[in-house]
Structure formats: C-alpha cells, structure tokens
PDB file of N, CA and C in Angstrom:
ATOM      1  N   UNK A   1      12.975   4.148  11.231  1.00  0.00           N
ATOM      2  CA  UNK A   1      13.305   3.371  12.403  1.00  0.00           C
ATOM      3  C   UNK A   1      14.191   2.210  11.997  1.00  0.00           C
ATOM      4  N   UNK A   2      15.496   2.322  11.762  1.00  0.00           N
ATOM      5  CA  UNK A   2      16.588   1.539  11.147  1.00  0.00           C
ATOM      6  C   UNK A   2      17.101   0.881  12.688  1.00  0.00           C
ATOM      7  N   UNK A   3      17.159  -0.301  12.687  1.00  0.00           N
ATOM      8  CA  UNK A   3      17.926  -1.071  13.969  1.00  0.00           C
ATOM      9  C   UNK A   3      19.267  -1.686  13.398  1.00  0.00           C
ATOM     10  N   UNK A   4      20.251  -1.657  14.493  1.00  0.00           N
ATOM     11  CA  UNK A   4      21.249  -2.443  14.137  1.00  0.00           C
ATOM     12  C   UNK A   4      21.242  -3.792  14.704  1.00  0.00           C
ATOM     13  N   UNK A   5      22.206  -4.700  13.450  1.00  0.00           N
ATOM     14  CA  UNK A   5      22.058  -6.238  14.162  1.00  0.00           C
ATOM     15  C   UNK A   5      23.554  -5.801  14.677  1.00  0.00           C
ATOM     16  N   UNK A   6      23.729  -7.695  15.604  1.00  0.00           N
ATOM     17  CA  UNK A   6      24.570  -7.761  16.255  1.00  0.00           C
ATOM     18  C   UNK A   6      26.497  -7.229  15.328  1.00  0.00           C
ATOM     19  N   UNK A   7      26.094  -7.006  13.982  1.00  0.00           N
ATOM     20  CA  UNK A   7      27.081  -7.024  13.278  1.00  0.00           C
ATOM     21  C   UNK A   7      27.633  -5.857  12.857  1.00  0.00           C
ATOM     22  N   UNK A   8      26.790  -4.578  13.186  1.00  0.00           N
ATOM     23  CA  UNK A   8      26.967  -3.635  13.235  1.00  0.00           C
ATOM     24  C   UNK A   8      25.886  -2.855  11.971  1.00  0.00           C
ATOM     25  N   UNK A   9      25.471  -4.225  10.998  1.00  0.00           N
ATOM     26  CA  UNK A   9      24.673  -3.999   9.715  1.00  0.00           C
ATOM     27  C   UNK A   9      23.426  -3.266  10.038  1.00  0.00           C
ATOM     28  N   UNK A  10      22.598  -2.356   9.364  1.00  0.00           N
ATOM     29  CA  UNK A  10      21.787  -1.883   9.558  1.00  0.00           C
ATOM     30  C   UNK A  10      20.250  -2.888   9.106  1.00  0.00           C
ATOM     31  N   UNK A  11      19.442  -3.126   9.909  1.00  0.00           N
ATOM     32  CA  UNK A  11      18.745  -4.240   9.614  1.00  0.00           C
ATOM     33  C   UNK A  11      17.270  -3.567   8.452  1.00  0.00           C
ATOM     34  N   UNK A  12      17.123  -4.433   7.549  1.00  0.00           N
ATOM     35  CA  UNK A  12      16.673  -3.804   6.501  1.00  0.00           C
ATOM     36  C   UNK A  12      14.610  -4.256   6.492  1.00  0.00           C
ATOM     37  N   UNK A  13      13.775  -3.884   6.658  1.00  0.00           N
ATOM     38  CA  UNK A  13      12.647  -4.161   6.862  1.00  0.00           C
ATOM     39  C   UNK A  13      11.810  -3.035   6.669  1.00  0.00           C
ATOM     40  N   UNK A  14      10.535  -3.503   5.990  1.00  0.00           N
ATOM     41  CA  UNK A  14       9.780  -2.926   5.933  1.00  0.00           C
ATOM     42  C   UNK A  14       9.131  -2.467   7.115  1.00  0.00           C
ATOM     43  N   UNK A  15       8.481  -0.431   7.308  1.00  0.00           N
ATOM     44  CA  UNK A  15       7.709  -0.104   8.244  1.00  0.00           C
ATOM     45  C   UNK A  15       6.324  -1.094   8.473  1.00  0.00           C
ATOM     46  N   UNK A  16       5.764  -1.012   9.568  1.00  0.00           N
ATOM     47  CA  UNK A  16       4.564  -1.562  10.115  1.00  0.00           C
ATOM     48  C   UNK A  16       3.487  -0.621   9.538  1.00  0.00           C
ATOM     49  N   UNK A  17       2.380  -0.952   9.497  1.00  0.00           N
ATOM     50  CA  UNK A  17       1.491   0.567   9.113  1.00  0.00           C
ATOM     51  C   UNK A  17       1.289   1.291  10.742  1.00  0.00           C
ATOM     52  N   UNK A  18       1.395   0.852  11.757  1.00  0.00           N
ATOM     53  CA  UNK A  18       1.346   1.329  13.102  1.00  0.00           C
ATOM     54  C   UNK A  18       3.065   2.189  12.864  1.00  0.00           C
ATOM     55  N   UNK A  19       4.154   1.891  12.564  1.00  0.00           N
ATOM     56  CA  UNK A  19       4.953   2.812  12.479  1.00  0.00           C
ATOM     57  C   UNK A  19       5.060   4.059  11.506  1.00  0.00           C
ATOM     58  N   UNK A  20       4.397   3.468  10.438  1.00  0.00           N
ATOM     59  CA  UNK A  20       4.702   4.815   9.344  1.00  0.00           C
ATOM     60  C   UNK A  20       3.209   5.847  10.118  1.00  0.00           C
ATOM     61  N   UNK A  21       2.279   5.171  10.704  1.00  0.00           N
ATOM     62  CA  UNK A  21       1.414   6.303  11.459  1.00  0.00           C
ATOM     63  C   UNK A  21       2.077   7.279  12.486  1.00  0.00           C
ATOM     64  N   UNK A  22       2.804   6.436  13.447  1.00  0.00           N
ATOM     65  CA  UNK A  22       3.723   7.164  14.172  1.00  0.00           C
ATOM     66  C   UNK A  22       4.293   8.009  13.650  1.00  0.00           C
ATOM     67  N   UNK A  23       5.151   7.536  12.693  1.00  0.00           N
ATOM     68  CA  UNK A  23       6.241   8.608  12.087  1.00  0.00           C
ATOM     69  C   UNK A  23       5.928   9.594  11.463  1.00  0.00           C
ATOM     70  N   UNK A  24       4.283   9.442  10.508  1.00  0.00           N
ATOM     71  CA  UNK A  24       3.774  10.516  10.328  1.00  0.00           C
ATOM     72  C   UNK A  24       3.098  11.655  11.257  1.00  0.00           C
ATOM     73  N   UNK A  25       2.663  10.942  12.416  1.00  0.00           N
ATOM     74  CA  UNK A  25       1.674  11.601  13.137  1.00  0.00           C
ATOM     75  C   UNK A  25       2.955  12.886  14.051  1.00  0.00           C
ATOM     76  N   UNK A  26       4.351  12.413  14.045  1.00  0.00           N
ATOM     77  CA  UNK A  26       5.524  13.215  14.553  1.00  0.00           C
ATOM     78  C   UNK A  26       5.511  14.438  13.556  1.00  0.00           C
ATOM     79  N   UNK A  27       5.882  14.373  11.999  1.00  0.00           N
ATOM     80  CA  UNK A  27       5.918  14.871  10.993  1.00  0.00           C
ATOM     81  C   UNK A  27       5.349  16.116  11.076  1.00  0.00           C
ATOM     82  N   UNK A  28       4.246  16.077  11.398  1.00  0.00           N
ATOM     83  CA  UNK A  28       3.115  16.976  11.117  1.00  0.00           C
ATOM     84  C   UNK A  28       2.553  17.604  12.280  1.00  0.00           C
ATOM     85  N   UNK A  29       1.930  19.156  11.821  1.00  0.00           N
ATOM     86  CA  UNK A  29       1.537  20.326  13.082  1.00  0.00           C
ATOM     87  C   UNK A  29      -0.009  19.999  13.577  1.00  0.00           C
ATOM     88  N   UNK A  30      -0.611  18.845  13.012  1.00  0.00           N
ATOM     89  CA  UNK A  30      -1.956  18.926  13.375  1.00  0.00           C
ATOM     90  C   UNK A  30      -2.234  17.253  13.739  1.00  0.00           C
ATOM     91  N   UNK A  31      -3.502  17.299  14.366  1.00  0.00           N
ATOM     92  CA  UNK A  31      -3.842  16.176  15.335  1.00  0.00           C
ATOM     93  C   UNK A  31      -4.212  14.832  14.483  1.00  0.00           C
ATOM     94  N   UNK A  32      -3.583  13.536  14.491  1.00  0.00           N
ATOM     95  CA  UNK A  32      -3.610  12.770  13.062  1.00  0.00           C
ATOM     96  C   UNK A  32      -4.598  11.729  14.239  1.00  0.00           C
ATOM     97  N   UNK A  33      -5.902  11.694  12.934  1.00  0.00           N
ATOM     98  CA  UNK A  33      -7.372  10.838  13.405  1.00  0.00           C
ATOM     99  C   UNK A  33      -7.251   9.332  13.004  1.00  0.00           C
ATOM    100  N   UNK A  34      -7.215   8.638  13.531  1.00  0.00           N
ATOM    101  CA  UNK A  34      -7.387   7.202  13.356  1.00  0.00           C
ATOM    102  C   UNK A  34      -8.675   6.904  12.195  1.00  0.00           C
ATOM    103  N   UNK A  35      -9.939   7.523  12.459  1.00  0.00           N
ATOM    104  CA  UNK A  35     -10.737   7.559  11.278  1.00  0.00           C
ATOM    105  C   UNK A  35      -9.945   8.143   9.993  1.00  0.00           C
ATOM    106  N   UNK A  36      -9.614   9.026   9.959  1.00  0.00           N
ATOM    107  CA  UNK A  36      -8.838   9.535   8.638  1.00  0.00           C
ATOM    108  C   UNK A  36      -7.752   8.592   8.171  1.00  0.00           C
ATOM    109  N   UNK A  37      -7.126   8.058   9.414  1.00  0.00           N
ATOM    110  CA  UNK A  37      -5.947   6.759   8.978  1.00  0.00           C
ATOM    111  C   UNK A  37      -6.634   5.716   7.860  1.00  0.00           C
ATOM    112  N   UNK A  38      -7.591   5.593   8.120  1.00  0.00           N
ATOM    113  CA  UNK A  38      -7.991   4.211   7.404  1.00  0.00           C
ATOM    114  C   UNK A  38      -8.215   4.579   6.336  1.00  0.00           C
ATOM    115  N   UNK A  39      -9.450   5.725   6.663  1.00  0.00           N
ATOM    116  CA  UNK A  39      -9.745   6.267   4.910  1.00  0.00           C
ATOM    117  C   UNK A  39      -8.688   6.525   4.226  1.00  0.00           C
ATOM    118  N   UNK A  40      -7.771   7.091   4.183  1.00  0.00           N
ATOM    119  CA  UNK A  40      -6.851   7.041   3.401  1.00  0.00           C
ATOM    120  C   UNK A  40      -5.737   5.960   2.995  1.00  0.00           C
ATOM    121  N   UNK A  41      -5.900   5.070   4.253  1.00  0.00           N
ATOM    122  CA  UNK A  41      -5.294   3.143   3.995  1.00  0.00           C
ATOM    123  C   UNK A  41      -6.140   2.788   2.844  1.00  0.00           C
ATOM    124  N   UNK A  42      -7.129   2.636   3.022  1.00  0.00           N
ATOM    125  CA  UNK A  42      -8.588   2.293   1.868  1.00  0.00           C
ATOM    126  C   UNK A  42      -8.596   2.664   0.769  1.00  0.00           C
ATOM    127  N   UNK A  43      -8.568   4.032   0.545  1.00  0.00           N
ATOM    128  CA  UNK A  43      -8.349   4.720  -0.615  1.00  0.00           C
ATOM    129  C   UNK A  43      -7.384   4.849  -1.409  1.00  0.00           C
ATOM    130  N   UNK A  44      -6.175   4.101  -0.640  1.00  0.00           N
ATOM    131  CA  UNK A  44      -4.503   3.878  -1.203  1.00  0.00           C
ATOM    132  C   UNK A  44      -4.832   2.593  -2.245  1.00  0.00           C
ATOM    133  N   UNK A  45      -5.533   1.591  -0.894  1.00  0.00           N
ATOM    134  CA  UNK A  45      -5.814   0.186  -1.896  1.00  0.00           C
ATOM    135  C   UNK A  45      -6.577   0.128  -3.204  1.00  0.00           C
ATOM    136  N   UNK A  46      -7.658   0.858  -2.862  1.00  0.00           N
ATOM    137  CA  UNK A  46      -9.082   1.063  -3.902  1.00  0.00           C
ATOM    138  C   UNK A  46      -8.081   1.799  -5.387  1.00  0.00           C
ATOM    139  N   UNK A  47      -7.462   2.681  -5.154  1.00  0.00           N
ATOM    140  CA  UNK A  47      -6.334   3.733  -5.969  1.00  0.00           C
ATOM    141  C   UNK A  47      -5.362   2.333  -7.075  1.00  0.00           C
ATOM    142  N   UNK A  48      -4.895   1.503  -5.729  1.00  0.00           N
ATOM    143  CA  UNK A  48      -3.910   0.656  -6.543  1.00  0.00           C
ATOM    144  C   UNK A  48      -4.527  -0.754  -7.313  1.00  0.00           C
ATOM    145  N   UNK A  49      -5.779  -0.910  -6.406  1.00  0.00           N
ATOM    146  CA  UNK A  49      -6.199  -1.422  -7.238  1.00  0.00           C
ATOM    147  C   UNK A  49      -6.938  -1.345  -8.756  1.00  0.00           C
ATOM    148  N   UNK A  50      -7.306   0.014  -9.243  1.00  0.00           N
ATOM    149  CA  UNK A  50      -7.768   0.585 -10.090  1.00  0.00           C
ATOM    150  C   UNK A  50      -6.379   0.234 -11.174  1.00  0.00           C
ATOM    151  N   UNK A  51      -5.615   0.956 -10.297  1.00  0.00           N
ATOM    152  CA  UNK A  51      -4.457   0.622 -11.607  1.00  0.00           C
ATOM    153  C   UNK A  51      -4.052  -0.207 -12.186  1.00  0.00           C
ATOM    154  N   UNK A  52      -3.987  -1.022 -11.155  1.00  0.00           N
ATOM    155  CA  UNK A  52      -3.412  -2.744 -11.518  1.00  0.00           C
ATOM    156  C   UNK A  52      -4.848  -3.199 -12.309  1.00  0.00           C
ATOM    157  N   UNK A  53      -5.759  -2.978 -12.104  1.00  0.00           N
ATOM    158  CA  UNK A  53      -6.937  -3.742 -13.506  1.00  0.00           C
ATOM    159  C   UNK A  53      -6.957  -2.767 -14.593  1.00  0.00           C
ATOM    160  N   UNK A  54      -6.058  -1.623 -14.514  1.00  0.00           N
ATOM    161  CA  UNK A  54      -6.118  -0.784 -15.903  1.00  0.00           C
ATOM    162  C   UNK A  54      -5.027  -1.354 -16.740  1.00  0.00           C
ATOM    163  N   UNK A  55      -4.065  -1.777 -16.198  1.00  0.00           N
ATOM    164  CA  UNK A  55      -3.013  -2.183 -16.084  1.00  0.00           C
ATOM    165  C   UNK A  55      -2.665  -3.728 -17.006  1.00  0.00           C
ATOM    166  N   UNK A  56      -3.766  -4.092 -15.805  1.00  0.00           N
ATOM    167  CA  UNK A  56      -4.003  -5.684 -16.951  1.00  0.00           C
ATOM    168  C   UNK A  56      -4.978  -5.586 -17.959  1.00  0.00           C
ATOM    169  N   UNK A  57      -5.341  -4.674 -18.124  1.00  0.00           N
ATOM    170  CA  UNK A  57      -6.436  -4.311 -19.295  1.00  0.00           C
ATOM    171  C   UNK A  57      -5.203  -4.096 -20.713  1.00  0.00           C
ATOM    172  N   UNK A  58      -4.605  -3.448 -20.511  1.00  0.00           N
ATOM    173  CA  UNK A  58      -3.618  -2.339 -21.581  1.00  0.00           C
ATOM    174  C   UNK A  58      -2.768  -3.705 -22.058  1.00  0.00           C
ATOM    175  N   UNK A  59      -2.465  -4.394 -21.103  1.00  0.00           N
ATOM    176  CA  UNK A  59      -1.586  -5.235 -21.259  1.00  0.00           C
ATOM    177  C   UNK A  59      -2.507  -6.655 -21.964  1.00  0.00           C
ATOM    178  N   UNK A  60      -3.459  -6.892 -21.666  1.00  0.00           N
ATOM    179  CA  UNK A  60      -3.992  -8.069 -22.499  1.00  0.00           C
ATOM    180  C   UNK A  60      -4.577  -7.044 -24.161  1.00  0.00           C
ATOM    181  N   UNK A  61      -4.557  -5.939 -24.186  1.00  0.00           N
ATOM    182  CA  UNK A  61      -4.905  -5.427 -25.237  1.00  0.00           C
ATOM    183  C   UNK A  61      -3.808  -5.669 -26.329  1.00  0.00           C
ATOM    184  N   UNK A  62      -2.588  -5.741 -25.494  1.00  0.00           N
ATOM    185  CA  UNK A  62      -0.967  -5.233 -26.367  1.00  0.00           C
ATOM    186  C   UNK A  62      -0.972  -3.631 -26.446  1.00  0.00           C
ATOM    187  N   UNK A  63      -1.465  -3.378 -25.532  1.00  0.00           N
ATOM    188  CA  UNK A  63      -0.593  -2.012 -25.767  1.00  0.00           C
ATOM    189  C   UNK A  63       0.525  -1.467 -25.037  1.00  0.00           C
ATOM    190  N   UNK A  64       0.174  -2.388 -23.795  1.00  0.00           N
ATOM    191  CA  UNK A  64       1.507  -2.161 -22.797  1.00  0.00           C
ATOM    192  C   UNK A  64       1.801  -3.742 -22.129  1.00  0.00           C
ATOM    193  N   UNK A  65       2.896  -4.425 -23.005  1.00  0.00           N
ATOM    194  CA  UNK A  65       2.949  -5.708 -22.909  1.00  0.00           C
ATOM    195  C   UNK A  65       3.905  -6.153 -21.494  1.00  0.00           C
ATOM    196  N   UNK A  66       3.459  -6.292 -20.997  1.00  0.00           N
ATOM    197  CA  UNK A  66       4.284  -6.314 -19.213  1.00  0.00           C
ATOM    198  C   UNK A  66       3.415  -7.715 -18.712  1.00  0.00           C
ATOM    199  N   UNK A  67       3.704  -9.043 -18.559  1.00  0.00           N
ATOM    200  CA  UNK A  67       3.266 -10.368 -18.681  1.00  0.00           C
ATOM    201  C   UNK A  67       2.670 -10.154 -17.071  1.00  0.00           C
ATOM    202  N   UNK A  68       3.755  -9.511 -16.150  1.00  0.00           N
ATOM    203  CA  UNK A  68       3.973  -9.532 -14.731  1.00  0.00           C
ATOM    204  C   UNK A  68       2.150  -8.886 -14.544  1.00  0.00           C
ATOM    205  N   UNK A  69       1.924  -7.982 -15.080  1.00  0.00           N
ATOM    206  CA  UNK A  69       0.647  -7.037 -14.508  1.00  0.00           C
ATOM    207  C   UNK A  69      -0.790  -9.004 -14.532  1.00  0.00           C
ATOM    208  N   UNK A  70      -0.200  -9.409 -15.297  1.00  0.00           N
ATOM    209  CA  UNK A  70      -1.156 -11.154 -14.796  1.00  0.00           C
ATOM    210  C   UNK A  70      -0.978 -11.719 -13.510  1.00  0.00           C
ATOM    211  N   UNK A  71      -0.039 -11.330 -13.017  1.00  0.00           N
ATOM    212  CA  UNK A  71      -0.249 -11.878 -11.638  1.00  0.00           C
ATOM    213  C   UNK A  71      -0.508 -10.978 -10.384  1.00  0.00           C
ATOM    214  N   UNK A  72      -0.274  -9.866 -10.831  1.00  0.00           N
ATOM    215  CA  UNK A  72       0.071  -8.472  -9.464  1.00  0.00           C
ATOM    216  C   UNK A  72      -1.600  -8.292  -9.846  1.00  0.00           C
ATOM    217  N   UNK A  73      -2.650  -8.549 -11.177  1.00  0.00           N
ATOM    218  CA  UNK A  73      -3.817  -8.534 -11.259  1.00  0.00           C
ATOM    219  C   UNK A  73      -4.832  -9.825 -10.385  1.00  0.00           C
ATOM    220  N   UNK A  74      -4.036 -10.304  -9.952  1.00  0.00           N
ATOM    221  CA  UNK A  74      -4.631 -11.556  -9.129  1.00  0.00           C
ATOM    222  C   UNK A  74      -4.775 -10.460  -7.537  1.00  0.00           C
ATOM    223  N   UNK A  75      -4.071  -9.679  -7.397  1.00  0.00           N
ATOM    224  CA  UNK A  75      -4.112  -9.404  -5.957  1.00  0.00           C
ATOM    225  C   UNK A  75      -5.361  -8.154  -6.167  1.00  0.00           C
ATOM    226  N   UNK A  76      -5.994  -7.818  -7.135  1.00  0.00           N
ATOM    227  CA  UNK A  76      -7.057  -6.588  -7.207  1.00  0.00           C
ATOM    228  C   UNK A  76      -7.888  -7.005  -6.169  1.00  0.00           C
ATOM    229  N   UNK A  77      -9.126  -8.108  -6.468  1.00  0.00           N
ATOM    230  CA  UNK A  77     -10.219  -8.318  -5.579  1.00  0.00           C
ATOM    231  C   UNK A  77      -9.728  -7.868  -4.179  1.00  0.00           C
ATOM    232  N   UNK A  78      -8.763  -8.241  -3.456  1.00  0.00           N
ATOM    233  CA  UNK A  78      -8.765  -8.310  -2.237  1.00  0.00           C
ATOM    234  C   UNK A  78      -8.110  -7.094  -1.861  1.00  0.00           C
ATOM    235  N   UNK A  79      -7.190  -6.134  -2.749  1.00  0.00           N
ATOM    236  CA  UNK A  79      -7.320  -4.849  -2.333  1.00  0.00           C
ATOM    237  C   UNK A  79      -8.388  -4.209  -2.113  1.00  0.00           C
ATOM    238  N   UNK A  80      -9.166  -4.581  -2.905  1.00  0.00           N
ATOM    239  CA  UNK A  80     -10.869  -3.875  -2.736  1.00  0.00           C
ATOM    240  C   UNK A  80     -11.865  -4.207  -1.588  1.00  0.00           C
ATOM    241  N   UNK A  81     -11.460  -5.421  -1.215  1.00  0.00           N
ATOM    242  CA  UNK A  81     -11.816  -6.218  -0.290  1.00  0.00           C
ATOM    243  C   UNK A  81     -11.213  -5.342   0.954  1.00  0.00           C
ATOM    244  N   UNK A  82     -10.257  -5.475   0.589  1.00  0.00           N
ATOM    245  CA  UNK A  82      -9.173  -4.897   2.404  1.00  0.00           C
ATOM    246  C   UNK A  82      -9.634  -3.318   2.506  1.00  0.00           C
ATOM    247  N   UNK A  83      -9.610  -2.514   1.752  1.00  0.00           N
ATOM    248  CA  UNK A  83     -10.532  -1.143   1.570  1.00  0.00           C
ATOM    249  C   UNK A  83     -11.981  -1.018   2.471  1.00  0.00           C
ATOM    250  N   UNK A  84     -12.357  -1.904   2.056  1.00  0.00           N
ATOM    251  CA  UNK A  84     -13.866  -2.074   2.327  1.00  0.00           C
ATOM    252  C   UNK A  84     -13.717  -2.588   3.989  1.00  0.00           C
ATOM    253  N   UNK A  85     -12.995  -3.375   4.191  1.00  0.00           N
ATOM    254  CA  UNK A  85     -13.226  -3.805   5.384  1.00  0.00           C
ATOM    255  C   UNK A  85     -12.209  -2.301   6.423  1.00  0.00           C
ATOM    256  N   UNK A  86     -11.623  -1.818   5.761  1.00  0.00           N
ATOM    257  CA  UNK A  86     -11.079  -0.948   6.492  1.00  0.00           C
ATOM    258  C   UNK A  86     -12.047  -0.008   6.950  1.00  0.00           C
ATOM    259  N   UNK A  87     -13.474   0.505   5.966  1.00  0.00           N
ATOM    260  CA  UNK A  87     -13.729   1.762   6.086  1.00  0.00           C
ATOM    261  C   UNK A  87     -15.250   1.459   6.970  1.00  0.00           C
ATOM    262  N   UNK A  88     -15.349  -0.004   6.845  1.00  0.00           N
ATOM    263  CA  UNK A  88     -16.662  -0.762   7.130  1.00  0.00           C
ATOM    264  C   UNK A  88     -17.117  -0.933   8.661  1.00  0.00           C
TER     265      UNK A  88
END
C-alpha cells in the first residue's frame, strides 16, 4: 500500500499490523482468524526475542562480537511481555 505525496514521490512507511493482516488475509484461499493473528504476532516476538538473548549471550562470550546486540538486548523483556499480553 505505497501512497503518493504531493510530489509525485512514493511515500515510504512502514505497514500497520492491521494492514499487513489485510494484505495477507487477500493473499490467501482460506478464512484468516483473528485468534490465530495474535498467536502468531506472539510467537514472532517470543521467536525474536530468543534470539536477541542468544545473541547477547555469543556476543558477551566473544564469539560473535557485534557491541549493537547490547542494546537491541534491552528490548527482550518486553517482547516477551508484548507476546504474553497478546495471547493473554
């Protein structure tokens, strides 16, 4: 869902999660469940958050020295958090 501005530029923004549902729920031959929406919103977060604390694990070890995974590891709790409240 690309809009144009007044300039003719194509305006650049991230989907809504209400649009990428839409756009998926078009996509596809079968009936898309709002319960299933979440669980799988939830399970995206719970997923990324796993990584990102494996992530900062490897990396305070030195085995995979990436400084950045110290701060993108600040956002774990509350992926887990936002999961939970999704499925809750």
């Amino acid at each position: 869902m690309q809009r144009s501005s007044a300039q003719g530029y194509l305006d650049a923004r991230p989907l809504t999660p209400d649009e990428i549902i839409k756009a998926y729920a078009r996509s596809v031959t079968f009936p898309v469940s709002p319960d299933e929406i979440r669980w799988f919103r939830a399970f995206a977060g719970y997923r990324f958050g796993v990584i990102t604390c494996f992530n900062v694990m490897l990396h305070r070890r030195g085995k995979r020295i990436d400084p950045q995974w110290e701060d993108t590891g600040l956002s774990a709790p509350r992926m887990f958090e936002r999961g939970l409240e999704l499925i809750g």
